[in-house]
N, C-alpha and C. Protein backbone atom coordinates (compact mmCIF):
# COMPACT_ATOMS: atom_id res chain seq x y z
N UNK A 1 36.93 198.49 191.71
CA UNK A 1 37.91 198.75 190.69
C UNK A 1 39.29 198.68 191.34
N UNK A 2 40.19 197.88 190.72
CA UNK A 2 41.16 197.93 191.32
C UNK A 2 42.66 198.32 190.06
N UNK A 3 43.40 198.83 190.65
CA UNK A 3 44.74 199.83 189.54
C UNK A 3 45.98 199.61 190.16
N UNK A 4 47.03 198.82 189.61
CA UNK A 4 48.18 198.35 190.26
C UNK A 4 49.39 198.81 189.78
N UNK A 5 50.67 199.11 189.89
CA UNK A 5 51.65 198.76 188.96
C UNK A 5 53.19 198.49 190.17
N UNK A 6 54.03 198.79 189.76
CA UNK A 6 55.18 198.53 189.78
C UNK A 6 56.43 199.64 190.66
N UNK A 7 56.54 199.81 191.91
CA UNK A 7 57.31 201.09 192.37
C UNK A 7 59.30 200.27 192.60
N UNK A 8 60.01 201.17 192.28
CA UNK A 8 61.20 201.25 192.03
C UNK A 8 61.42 201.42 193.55
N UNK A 9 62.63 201.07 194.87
CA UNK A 9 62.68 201.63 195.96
C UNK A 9 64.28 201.06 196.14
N UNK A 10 65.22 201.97 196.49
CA UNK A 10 67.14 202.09 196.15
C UNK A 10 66.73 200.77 197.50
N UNK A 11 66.12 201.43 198.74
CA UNK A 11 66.14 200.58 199.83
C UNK A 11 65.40 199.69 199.76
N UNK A 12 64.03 199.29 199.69
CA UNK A 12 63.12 198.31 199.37
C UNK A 12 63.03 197.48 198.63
N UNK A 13 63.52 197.52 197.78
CA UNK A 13 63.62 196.86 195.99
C UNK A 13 62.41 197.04 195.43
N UNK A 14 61.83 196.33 194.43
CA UNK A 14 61.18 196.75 193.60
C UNK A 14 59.62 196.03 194.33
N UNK A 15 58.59 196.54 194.28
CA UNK A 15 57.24 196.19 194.65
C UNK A 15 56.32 196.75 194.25
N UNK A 16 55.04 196.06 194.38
CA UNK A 16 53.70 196.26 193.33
C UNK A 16 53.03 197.09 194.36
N UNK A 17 51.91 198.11 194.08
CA UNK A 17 51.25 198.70 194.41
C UNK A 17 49.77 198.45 194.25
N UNK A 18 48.91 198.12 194.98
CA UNK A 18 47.37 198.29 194.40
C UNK A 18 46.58 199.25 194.79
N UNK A 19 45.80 199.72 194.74
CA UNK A 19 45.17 200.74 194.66
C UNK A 19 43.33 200.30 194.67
N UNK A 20 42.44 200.02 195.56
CA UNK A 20 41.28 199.47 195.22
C UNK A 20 40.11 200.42 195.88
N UNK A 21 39.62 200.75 194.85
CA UNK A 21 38.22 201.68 195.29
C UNK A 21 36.78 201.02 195.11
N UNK A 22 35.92 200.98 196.22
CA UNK A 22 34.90 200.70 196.45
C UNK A 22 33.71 201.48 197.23
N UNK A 23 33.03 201.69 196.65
CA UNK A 23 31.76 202.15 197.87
C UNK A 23 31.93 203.45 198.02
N UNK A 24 33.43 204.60 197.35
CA UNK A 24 33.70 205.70 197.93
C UNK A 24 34.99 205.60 198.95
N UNK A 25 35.33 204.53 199.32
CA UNK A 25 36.85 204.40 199.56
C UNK A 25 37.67 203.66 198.93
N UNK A 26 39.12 203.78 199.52
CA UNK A 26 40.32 203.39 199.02
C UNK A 26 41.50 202.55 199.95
N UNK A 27 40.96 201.59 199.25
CA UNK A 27 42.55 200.45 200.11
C UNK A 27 43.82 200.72 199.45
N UNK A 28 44.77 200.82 200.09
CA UNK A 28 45.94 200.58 199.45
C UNK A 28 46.85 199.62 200.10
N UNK A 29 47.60 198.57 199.03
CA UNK A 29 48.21 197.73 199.89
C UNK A 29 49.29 197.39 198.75
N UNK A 30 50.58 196.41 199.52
CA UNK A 30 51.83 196.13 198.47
C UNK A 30 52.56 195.57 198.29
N UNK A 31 52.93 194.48 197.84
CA UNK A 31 53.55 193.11 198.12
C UNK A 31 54.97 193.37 197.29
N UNK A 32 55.98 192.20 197.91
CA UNK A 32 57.39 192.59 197.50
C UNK A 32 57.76 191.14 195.87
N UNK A 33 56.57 190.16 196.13
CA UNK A 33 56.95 189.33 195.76
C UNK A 33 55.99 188.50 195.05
N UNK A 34 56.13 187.45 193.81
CA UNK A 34 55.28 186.44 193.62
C UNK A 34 54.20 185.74 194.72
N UNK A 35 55.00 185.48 195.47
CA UNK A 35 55.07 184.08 196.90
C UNK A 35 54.46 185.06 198.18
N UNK A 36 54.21 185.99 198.33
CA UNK A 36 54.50 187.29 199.42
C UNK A 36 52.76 187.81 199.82
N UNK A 37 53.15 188.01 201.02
CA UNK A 37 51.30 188.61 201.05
C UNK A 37 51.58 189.63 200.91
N UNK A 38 49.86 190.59 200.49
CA UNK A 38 49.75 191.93 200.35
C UNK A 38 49.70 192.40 201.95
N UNK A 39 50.58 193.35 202.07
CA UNK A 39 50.47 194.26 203.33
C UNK A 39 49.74 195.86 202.96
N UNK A 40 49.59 196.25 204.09
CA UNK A 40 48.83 197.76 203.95
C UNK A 40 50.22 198.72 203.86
N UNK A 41 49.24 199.68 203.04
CA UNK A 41 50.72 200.46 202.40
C UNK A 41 50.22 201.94 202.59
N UNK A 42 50.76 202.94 203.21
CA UNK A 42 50.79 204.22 203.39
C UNK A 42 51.25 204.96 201.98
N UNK A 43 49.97 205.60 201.33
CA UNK A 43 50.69 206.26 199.80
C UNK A 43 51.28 207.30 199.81
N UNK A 44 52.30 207.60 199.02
CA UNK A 44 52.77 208.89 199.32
C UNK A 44 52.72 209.65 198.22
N UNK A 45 52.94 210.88 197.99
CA UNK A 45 52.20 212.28 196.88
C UNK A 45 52.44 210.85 195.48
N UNK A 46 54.04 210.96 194.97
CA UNK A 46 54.06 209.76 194.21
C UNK A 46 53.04 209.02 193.69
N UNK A 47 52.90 208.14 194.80
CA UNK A 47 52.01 206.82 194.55
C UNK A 47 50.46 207.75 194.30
N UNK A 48 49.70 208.65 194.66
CA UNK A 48 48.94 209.85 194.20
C UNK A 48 49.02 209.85 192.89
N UNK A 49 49.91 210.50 192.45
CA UNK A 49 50.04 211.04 191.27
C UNK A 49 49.80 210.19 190.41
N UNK A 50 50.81 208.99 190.56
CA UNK A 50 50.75 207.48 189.33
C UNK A 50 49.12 207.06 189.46
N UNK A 51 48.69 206.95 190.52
CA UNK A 51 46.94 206.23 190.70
C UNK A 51 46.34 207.22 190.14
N UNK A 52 46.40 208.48 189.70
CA UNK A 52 45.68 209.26 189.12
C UNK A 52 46.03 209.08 187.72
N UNK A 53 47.27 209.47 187.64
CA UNK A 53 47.60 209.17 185.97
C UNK A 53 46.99 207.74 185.26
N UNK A 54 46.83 206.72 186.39
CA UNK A 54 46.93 205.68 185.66
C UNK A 54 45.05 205.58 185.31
N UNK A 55 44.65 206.21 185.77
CA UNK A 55 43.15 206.39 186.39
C UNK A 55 42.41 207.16 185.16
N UNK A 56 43.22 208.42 184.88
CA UNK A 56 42.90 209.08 184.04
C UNK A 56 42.86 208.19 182.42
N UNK A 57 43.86 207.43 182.38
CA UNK A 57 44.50 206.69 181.18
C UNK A 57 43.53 205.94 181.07
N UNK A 58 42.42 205.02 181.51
CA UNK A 58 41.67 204.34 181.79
C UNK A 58 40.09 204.85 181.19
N UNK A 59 40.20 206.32 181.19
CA UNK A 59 38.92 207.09 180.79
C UNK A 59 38.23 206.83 179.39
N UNK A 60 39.48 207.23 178.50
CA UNK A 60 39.20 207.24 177.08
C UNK A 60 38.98 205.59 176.75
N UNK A 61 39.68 204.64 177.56
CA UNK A 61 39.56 203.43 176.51
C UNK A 61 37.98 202.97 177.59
N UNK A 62 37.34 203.52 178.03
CA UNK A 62 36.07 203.32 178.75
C UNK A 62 36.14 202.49 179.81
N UNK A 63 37.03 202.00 180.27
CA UNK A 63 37.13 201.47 181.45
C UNK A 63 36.82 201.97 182.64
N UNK A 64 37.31 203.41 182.53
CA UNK A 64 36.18 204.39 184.20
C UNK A 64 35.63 205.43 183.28
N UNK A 65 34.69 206.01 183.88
CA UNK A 65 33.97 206.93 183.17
C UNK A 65 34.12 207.86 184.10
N UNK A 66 33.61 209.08 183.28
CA UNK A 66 34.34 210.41 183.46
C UNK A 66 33.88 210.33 184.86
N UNK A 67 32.43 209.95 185.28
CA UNK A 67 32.00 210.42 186.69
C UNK A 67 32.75 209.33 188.14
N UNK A 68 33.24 208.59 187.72
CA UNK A 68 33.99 207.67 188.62
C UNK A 68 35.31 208.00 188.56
N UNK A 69 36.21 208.64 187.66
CA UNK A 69 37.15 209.37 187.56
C UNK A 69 37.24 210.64 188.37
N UNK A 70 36.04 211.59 188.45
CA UNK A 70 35.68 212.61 189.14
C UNK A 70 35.98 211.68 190.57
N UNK A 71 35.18 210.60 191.09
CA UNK A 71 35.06 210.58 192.43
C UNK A 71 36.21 209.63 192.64
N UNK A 72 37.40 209.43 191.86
CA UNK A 72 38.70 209.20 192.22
C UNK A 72 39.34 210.55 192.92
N UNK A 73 38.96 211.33 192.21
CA UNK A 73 40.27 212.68 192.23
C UNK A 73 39.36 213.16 193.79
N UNK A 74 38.11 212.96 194.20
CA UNK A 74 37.57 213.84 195.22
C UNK A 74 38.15 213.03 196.46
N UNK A 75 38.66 211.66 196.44
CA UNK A 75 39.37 210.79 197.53
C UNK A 75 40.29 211.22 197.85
N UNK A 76 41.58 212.10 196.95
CA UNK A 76 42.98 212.11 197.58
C UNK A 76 42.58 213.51 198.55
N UNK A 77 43.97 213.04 199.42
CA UNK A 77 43.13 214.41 200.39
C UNK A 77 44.13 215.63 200.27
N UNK A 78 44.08 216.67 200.44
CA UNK A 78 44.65 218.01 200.42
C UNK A 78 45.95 217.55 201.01
């Protein structure tokens, strides 16, 4: 499953986020551009929060179900 969107940065400019869970882990990686490779991306509380929100949003229209939603939220770490 993979969950992407869009981060705002004053210094960075604007870049995409992905978010990809498999097997019980989580890649995260983030490109600046059309043309641009994906690099590995360190998430921060933020980028947390949005992959959850966006995760949760995903429940009702059945796209994750409640129990793969559960083992989203058991990945982020303390």
């Amino acid at each position: 499953m993979e969950i992407s969107w869009w981060n705002k940065d004053p210094e960075a400019g604007k870049y995409q986020v992905c978010a990809t869970v498999h097997g019980g882990n989580i890649a995260w990686h983030r490109k600046q551009g059309h043309h641009t490779s994906w690099l590995t991306h360190v998430p921060s509380e933020a980028d947390w929060d949005r992959f959850l929100v966006e995760a949760e949003s995903r429940v009702p229209r059945r796209l994750i179900s409640p129990k793969q939603f559960e083992a989203i939220r058991q990945l982020r770490p303390s």
